[in-house]
Structures are given as C-alpha cells and as structure tokens.
Protein backbone atom coordinates (compact mmCIF):
# COMPACT_ATOMS: atom_id res chain seq x y z
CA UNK A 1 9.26 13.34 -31.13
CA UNK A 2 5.92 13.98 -32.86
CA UNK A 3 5.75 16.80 -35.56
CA UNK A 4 2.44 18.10 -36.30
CA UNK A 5 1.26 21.09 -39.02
CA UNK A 6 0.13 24.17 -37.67
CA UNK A 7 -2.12 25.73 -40.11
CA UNK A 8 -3.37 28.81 -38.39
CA UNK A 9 0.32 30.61 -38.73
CA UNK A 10 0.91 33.71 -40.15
CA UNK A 11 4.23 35.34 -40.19
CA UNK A 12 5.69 38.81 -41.02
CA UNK A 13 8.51 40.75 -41.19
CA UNK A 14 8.90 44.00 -39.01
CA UNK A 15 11.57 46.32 -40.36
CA UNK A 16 12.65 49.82 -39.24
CA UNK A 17 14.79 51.23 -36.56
CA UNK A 18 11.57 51.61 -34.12
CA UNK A 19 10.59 48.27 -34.92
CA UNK A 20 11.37 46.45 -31.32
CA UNK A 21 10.67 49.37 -29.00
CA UNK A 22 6.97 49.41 -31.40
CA UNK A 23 6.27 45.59 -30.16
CA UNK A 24 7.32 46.69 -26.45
CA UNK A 25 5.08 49.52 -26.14
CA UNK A 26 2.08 47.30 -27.68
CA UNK A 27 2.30 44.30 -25.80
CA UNK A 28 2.33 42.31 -22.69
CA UNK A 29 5.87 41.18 -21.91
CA UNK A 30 9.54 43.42 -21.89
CA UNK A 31 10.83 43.37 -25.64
CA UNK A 32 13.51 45.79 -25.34
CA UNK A 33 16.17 43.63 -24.43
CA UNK A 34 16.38 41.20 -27.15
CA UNK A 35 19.37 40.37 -29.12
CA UNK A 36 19.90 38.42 -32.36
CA UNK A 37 18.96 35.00 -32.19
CA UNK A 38 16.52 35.27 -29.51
CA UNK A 39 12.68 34.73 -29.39
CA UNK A 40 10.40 36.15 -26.82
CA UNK A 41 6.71 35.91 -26.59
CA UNK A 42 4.19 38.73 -26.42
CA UNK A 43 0.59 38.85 -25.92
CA UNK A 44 -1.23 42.19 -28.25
CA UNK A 45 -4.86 42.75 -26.24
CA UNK A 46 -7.52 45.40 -26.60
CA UNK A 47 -8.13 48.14 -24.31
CA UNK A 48 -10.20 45.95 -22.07
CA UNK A 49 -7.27 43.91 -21.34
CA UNK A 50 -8.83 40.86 -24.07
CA UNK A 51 -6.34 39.11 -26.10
CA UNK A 52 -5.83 40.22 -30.02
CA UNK A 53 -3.31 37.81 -30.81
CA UNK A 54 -0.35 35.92 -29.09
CA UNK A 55 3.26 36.45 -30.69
CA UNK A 56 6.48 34.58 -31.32
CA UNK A 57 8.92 37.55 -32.01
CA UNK A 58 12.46 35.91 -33.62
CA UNK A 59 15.15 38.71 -33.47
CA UNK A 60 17.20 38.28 -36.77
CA UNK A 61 19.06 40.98 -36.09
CA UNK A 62 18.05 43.62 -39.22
CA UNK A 63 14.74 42.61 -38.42
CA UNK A 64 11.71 41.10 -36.78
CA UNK A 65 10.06 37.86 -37.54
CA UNK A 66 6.64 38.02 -35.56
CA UNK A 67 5.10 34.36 -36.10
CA UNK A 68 1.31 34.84 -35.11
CA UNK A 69 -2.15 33.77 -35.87
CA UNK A 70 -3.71 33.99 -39.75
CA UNK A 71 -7.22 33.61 -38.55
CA UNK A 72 -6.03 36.94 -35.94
CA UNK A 73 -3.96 38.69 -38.62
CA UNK A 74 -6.14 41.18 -39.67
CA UNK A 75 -7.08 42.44 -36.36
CA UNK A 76 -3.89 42.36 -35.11
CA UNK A 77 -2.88 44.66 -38.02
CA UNK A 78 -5.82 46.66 -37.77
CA UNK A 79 -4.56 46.90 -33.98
CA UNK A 80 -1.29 48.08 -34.86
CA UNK A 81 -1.10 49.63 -38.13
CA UNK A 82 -2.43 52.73 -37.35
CA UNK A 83 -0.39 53.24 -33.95
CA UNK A 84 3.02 53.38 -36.19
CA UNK A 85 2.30 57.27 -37.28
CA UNK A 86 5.76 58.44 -37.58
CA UNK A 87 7.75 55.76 -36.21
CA UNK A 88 10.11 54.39 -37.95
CA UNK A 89 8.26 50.23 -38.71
CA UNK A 90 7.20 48.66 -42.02
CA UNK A 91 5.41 45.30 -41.74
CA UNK A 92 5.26 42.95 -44.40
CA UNK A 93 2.87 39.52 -44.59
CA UNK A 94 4.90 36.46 -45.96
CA UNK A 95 3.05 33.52 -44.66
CA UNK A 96 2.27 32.26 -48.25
CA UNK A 97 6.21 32.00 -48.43
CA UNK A 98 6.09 29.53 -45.40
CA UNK A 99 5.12 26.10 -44.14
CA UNK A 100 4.91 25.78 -40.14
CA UNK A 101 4.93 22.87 -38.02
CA UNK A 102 5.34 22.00 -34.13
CA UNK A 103 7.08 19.75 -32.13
CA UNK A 104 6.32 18.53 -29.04
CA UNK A 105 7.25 16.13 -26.35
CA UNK A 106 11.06 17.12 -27.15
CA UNK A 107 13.92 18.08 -24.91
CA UNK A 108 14.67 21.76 -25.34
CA UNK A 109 17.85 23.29 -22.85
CA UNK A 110 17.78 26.74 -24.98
CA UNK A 111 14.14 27.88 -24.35
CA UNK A 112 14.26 31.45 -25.69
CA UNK A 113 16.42 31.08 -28.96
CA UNK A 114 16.18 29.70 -32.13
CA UNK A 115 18.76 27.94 -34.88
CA UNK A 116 18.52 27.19 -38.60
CA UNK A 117 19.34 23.74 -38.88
CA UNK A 118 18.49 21.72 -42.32
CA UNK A 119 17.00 25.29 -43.93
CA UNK A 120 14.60 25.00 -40.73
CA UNK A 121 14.12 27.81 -38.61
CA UNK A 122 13.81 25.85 -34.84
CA UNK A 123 12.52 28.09 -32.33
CA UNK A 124 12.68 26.79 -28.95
CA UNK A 125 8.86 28.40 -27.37
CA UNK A 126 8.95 26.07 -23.97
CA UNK A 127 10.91 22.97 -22.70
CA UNK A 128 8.94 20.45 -24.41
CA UNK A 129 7.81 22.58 -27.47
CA UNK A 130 9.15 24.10 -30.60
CA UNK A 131 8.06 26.24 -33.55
CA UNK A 132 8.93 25.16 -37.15
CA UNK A 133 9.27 27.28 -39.92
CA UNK A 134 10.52 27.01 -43.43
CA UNK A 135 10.27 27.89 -46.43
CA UNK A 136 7.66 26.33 -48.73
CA UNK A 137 9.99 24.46 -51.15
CA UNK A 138 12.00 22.79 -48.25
CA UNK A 139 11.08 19.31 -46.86
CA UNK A 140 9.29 19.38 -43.29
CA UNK A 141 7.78 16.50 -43.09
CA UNK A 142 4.76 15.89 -40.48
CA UNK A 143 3.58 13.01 -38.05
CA UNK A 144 0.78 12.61 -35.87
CA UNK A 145 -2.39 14.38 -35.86
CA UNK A 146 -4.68 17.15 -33.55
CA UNK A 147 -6.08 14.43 -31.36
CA UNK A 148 -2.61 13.56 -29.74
CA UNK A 149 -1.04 17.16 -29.71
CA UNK A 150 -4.77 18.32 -27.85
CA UNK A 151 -3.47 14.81 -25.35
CA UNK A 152 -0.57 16.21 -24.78
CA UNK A 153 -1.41 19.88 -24.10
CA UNK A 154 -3.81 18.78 -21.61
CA UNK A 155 -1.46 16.80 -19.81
CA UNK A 156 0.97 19.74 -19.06
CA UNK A 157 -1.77 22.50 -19.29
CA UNK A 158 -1.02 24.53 -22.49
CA UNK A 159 -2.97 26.35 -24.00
CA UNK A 160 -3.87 27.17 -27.71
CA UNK A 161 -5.16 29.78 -29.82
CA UNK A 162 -8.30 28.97 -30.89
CA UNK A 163 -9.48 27.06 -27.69
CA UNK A 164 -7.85 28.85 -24.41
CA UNK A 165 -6.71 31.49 -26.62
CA UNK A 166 -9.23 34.04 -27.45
CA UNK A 167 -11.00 37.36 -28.23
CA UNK A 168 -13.04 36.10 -25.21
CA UNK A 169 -10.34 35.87 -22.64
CA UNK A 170 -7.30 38.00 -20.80
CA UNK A 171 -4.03 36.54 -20.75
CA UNK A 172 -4.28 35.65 -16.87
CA UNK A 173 -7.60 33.62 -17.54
CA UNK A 174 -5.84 32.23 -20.72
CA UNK A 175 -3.25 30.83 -18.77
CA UNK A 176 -0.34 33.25 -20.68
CA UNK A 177 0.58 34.93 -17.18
CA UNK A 178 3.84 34.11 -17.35
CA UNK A 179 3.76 36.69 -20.63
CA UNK A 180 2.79 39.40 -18.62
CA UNK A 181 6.00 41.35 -17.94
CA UNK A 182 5.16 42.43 -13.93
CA UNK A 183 7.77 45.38 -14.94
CA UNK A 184 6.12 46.95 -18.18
CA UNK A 185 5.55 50.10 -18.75
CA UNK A 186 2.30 51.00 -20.02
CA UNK A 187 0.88 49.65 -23.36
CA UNK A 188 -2.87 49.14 -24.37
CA UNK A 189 -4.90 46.97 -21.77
CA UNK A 190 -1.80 47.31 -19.03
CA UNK A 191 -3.89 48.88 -16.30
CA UNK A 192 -6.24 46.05 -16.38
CA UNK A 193 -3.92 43.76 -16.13
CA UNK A 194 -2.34 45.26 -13.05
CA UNK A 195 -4.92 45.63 -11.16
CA UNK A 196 -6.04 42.64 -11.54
CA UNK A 197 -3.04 41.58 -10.43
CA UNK A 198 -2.17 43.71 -7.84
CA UNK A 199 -5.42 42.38 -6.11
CA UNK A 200 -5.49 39.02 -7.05
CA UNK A 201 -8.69 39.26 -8.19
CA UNK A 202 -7.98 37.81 -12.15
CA UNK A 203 -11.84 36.16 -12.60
CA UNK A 204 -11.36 33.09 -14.18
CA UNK A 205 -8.28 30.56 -14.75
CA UNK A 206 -7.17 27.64 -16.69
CA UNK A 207 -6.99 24.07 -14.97
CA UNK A 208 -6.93 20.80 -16.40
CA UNK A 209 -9.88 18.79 -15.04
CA UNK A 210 -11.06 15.31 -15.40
CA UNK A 211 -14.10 14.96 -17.16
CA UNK A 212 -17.78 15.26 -16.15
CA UNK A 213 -16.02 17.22 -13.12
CA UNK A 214 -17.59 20.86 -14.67
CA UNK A 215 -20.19 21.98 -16.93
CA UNK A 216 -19.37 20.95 -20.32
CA UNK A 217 -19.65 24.47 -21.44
CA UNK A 218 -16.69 25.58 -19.57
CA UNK A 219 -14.32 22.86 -21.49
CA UNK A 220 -12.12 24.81 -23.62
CA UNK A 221 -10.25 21.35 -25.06
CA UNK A 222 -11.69 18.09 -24.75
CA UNK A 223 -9.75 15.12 -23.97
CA UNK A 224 -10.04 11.54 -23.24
CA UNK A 225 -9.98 11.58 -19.66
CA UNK A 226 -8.39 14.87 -18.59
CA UNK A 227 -10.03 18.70 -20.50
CA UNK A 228 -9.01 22.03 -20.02
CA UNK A 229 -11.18 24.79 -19.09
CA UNK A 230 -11.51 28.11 -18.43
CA UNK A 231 -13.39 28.76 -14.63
CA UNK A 232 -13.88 31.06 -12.30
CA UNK A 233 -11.22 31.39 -9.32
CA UNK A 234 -13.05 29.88 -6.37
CA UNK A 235 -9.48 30.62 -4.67
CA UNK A 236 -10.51 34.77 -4.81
C-alpha cells in the first residue's frame, strides 16, 4: 500500500475539561460522543459558512489530538482562541515534534479509530485511507509521490486541502457533506449550512470529470484522464 508524506500537517494538543464540548460547539459534525480511541472529523468555517480548516480529532482520553492544516493553523487559532473566555481548554502546537504520512489504497474495517502500532499512531480517516503520525525520531518511511496519491483521489473523488479544500469553498461544495452533522446544534456558519440544505440549493459541487469536459478554470486537481472540480449544481 503506498505511503506518501504529508507536509502541510500541524497537530496540537487540546487539554481541559471543556475541551470536547469546545470542538462541538465550533464545528460542523457531533463531537460530544467520543470516547478514547476514537477519531472523528470536523470541519471549523467562518460565519459565512466558508471553510477555516478541516480536523482529525484523536480522543486520547486526558486529551485531544486535533491533526489539522499548518498552512491553516494560524487562522484556525485566531478562529478559536479567543472564543475559549472562561472555558476550561488550553491548546498547545507540537507539530515540530511530529512527522506525518498517509496511506492509501489500504483495507481499513475500523474507520473511526486509531491504534499505536510500531510507535505509529494509525488513524483509520476512510476505508481506503489512513493518517500517520509519529514522532520525529521514529522510522516512517515513505513511497510514492503527489502525482499518484492526486490519481488516486480522483478516482474515488476525495478531496484535499489545498485544492477542493479551501477558504474559497463550504463544506457541501467541498465535497465534506458527510461532515456536516444534520443534528448539530448551532456553531459558527450552521445556519448557512442548513438552509442550504434544507432547500437543496448548495451552489456548487465536487465531481470527477474527464478532461477537456469543463473550463479548465473550474479543475480543482488535475489528472491524467479523469480531474476534479468544483461546479455549479445544474441538478438545482
């Protein structure tokens, strides 16, 4: 199964009794209910429903491991800092302690937990894909390269942070729907959300497309035969 590096992590460390209910009433999908040795992903976004950052939240039972985006770190911390007031959260940035990786085209039966084997942390995001991370001074070796991982993504329609996944989109358009809890009570960018989906009426969506099929400026990852791209829903 290929192994690839994926540079643009950042990971921290939420501690304090408030710290999962905090998540919950910031993001997209239902947080509350996690136990030790689960991981649940999350989707931050801006009062106009945009996405901030995506996050992989690992319960490790006295605290949080929130594995998110370096190049979105700072706004998501400017997001959430100042909303912790007197709640009781501390956040601390240890990326520089830690080497991720992902692999992909794998067979995973316990999507939604993770296990240390090897002093690797494997956190099982999606049947066919896992997050990696260990420590810096422990062996993780990686194969393959972006060209093949982009392949692959195409061919079963995932999408990425820094190409579907951006300041520019919603999670609907982004294709992260299945993040948005249809339950949740309300956190920053919720009523958006809802009412977009409560009409149907969500603008644009991902599809995977075969190229020269759209306008080139819609592409969001190029491929060799097959892109994805963000466009509007002719189906509204």
């Amino acid at each position: 199964m290929p192994r690839v590096a994926y540079d643009d992590s950042a990971l921290t460390v939420w501690q304090g009794s408030d710290a999962l209910k905090f998540i919950d009433g910031l993001s997209s999908n239902k947080m509350l209910d996690m136990v030790k040795g689960e991981l649940c992903q999350t989707v931050f976004t801006s009062s106009q429903a945009k996405i901030i950052d995506l996050a992989t939240v690992f319960h490790m039972g006295d605290f949080l491991a929130v594995h998110s985006h370096r190049s979105k770190l700072t706004a998501l911390l400017n997001h959430v800092t100042p909303r912790i007031l007197n709640q009781d959260v501390a956040i601390l940035d240890v990326t520089s302690r830690n080497q991720f990786c992902i692999e992909y085209d794998c067979s995973n039966s316990v999507v939604g937990r993770f296990e240390l084997k090897d002093d690797i942390t494997y956190g099982y995001v999606a049947e066919g894909f896992s997050l990696l991370i260990a420590s810096v001074d422990v062996e993780c070796t990686c194969v393959g390269g972006i060209i093949e991982f982009n392949e692959w993504r195409i061919e079963n329609q995932i999408p990425w942070n820094g190409y579907e996944i951006s300041e520019k989109q919603h999670p609907l358009s982004a294709g992260l729907a299945h993040l948005v809890h249809p339950n949740k009570g309300c956190y920053i960018g919720q009523e958006i959300l809802a009412r977009m989906i409560s009409r149907g009426r969500q603008g644009k969506i991902l599809l995977r497309i075969e190229n020269g099929d759209i306008d080139d400026k819609f592409v969001t990852t190029h491929g060799e035969k097959y892109s994805l791209a963000i466009i509007r829903d002719t189906r509204q």
